[in-house]
Protein backbone atom coordinates (compact mmCIF):
# COMPACT_ATOMS: atom_id res chain seq x y z
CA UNK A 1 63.87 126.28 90.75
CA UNK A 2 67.19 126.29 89.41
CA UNK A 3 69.17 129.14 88.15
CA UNK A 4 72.70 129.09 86.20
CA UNK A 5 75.28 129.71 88.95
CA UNK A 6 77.42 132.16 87.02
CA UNK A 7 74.17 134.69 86.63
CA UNK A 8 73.66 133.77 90.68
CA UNK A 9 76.70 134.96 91.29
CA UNK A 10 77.27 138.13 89.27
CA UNK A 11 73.53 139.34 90.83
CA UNK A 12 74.76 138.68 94.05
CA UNK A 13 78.06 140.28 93.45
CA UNK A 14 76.41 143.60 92.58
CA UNK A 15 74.67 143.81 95.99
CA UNK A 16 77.85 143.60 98.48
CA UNK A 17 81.44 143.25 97.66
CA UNK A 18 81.61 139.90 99.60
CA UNK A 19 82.20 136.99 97.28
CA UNK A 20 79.74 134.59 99.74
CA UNK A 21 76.64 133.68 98.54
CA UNK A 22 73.67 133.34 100.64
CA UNK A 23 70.96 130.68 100.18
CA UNK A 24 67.83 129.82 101.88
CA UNK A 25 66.81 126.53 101.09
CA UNK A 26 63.38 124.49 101.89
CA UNK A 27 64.55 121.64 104.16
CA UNK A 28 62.51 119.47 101.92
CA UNK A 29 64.26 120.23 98.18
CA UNK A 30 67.55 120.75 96.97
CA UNK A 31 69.07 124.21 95.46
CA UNK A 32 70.70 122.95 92.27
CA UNK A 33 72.96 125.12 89.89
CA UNK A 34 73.99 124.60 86.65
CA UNK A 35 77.65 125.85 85.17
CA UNK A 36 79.09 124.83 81.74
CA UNK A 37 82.85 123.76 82.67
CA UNK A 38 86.00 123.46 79.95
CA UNK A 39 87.73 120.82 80.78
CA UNK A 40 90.17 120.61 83.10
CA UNK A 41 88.76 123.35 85.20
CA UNK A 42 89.64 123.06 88.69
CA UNK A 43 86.13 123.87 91.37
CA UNK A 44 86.77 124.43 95.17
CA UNK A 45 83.47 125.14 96.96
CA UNK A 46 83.43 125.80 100.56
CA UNK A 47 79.80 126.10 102.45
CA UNK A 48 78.11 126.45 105.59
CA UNK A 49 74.83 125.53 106.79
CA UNK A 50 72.78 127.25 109.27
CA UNK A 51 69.49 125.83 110.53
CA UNK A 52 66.38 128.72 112.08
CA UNK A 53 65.89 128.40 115.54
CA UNK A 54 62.55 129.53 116.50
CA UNK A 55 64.05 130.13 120.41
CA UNK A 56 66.20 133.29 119.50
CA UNK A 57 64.90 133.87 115.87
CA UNK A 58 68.13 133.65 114.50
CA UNK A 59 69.90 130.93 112.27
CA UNK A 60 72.70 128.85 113.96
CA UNK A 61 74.54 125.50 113.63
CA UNK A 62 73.41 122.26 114.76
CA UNK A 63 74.29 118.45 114.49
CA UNK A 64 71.05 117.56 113.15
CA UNK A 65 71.50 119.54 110.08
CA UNK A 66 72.91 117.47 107.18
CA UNK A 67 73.90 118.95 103.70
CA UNK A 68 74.80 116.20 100.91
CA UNK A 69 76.69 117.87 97.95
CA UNK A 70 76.23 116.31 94.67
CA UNK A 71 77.79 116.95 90.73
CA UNK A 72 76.67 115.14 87.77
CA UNK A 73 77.42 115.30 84.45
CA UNK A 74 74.59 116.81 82.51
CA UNK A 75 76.19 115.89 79.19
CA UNK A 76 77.05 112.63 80.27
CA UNK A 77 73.80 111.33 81.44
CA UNK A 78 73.69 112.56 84.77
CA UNK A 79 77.34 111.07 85.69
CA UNK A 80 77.74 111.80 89.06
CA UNK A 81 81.82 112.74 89.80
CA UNK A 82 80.95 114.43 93.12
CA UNK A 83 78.84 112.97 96.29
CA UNK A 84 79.61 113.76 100.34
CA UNK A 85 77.82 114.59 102.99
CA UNK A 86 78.46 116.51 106.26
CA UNK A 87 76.68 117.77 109.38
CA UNK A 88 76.35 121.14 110.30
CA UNK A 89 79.10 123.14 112.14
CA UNK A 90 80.75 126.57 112.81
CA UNK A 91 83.46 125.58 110.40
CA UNK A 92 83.24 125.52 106.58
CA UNK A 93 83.30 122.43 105.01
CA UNK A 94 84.34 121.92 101.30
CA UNK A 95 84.17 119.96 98.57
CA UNK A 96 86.40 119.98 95.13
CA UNK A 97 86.53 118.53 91.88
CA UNK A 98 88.04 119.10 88.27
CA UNK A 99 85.91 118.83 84.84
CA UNK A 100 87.38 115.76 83.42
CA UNK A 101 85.25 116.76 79.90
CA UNK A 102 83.54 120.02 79.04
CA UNK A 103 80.26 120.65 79.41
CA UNK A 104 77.01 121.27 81.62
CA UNK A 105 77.18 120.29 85.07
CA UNK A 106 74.64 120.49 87.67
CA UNK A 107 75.85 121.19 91.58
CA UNK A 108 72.68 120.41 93.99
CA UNK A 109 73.05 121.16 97.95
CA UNK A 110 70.31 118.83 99.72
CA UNK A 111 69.39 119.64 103.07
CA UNK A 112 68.39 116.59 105.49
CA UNK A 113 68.03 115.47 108.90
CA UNK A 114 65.20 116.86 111.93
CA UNK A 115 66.53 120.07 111.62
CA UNK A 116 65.77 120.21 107.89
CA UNK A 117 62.39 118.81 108.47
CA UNK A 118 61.40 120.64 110.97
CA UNK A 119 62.26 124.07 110.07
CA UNK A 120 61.70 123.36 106.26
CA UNK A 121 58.97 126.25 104.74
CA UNK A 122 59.28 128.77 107.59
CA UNK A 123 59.88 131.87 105.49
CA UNK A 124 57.74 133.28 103.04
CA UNK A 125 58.43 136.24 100.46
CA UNK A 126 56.36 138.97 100.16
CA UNK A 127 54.47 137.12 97.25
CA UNK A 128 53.82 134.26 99.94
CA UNK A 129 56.45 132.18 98.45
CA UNK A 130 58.20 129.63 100.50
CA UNK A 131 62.17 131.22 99.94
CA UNK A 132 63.34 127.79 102.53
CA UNK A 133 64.39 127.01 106.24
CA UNK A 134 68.04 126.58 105.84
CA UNK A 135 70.66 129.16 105.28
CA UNK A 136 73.66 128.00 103.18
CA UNK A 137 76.58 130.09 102.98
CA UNK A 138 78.37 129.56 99.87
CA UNK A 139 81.45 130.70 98.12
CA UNK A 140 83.11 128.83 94.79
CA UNK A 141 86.39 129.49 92.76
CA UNK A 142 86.10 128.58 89.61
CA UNK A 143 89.80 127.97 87.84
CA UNK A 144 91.03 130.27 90.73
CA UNK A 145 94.10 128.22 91.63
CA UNK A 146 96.00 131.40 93.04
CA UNK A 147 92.83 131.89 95.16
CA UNK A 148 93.25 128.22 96.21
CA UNK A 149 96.77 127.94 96.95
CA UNK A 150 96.71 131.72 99.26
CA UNK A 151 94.05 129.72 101.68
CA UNK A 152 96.48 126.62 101.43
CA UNK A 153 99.67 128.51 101.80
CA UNK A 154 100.78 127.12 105.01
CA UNK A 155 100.35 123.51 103.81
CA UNK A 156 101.73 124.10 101.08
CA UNK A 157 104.69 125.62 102.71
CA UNK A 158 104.73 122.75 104.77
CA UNK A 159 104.99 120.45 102.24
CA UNK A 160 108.04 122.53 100.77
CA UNK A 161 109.51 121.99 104.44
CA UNK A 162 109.07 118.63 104.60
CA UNK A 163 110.34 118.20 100.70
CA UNK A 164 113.20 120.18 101.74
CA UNK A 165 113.62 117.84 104.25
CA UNK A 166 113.59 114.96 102.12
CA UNK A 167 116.03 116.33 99.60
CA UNK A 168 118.66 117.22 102.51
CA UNK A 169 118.03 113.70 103.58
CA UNK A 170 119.01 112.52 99.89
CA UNK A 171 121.82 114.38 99.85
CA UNK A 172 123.22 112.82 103.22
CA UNK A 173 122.34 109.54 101.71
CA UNK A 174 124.50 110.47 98.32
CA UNK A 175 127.06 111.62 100.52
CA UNK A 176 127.47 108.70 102.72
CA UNK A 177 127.25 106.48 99.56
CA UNK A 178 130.17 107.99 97.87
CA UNK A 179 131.98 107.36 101.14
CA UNK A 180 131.32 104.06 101.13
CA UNK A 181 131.87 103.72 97.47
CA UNK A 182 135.27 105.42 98.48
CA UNK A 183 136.30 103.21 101.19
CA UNK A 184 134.94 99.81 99.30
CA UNK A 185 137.51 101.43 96.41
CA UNK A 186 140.57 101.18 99.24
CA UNK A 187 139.74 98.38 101.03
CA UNK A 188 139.30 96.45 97.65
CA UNK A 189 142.58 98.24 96.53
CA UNK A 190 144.46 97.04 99.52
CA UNK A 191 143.00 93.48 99.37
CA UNK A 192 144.68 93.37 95.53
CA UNK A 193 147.90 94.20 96.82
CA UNK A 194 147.78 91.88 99.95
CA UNK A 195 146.80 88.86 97.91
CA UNK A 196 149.49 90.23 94.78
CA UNK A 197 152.20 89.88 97.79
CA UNK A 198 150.66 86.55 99.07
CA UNK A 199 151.01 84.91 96.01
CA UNK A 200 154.94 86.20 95.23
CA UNK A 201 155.90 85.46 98.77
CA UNK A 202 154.51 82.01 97.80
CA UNK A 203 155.95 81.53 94.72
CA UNK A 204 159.09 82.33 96.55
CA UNK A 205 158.67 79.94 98.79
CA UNK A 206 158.00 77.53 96.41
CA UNK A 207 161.28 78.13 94.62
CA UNK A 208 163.12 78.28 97.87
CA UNK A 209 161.40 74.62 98.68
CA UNK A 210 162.64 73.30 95.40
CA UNK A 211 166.47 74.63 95.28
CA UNK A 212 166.71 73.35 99.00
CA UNK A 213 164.70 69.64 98.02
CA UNK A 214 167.12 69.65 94.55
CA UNK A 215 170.14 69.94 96.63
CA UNK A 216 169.01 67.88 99.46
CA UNK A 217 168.86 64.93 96.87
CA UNK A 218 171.80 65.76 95.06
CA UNK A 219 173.26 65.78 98.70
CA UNK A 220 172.28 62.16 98.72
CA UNK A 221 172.44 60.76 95.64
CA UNK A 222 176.21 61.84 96.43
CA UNK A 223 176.55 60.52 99.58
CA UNK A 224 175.27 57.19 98.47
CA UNK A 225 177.69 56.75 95.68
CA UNK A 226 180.72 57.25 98.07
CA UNK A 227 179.26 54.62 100.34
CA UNK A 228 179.18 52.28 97.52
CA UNK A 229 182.73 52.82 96.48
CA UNK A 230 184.23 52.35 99.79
């Protein structure tokens, strides 16, 4: 049977002031619930399952309770956006998605494994109907992202740390670039002027080279003329 999840939760919410839900499940159906999304609407659902143990009367955790979490579509011919399964334990496990288009969708929690099976149909109402064998804690935020980011506040303040980081890393990186920029500015600065001197100190050289070479054969063109006269 399958009830809207919004009218779940507001009957719920006017029996305790705790915002978990509490399901008992046949370990041989799913509990589906339907809720008409906008668009864009973040969902974070977090869940436990708790198999009856006939030893101590109580429900409790075991490996060989599975719960597979699916969301389809209604609107959109049973599209499923959401599937993932995982095995029971004292931690919550969740699951998250955002409505990429508005509309109905239908969230179904499907018990499985020997666990499941074998404790599926133990408790009846008092009209004799079978209520289920698996205990499923739930709790869902619906568009809550302030809810959302106080239970991930210290990864999200780790991730301002580390972007922190990363920015102060930058910056040294900037820094040390503009020093380099700097220095490739002088060094290129002083290579100019080196090879500005090289080249007068040739030219010089050069003109040196050709005063002493125009004089050295002026020297001889003299000299030779006096040995032809004498």
């Amino acid at each position: 049977m399958h009830f809207p999840l919004a009218t779940v939760l507001a009957a719920f919410s006017l029996l305790a002031p705790s915002q978990a839900l509490y399901l008992y499940i046949d370990g041989t159906s799913p509990k589906c619930f339907y809720e008409d999304l906008p668009k864009d609407t973040l969902v974070v659902g977090t869940y436990k399952a708790e198999a009856y143990s006939p030893a101590t009367s109580t429900f409790r955790t075991t490996s060989d309770l599975a719960i597979q979490v699916t969301v389809d579509e209604v609107f959109d011919n049973d599209h499923r956006v959401v599937t993932q399964t995982t095995t029971s334990s004292d931690a919550f496990s969740k699951f998250t998605f955002t409505a990429a288009d508005p509309g109905l969708h239908r969230l179904c929690f499907t018990p499985s494994g020997p666990a499941a099976i074998s404790v599926g149909g133990w408790f009846s109402g008092s009209a004799g109907s079978t209520i289920g064998g698996v205990k499923l804690t739930l709790d869902m935020a619906i568009g809550a992202t302030s809810k959302i980011e106080s239970e991930d506040k210290s990864k999200i303040d780790s991730i301002v740390h580390r972007v922190k980081e990363l920015n102060g890393r930058l910056t040294d990186i900037r820094r040390e670039q503009v020093f380099q920029r700097e220095r490739e500015a002088e060094f290129r600065d002083q290579s100019e002027a080196t090879n500005s001197k090289i080249v007068r100190w040739t030219l010089i050289q050069l003109g040196v080279l050709g005063v002493t070479c125009a004089w050295q054969l002026s020297h001889l063109r003299s000299f030779f003329i006096k040995q032809k006269l004498t």
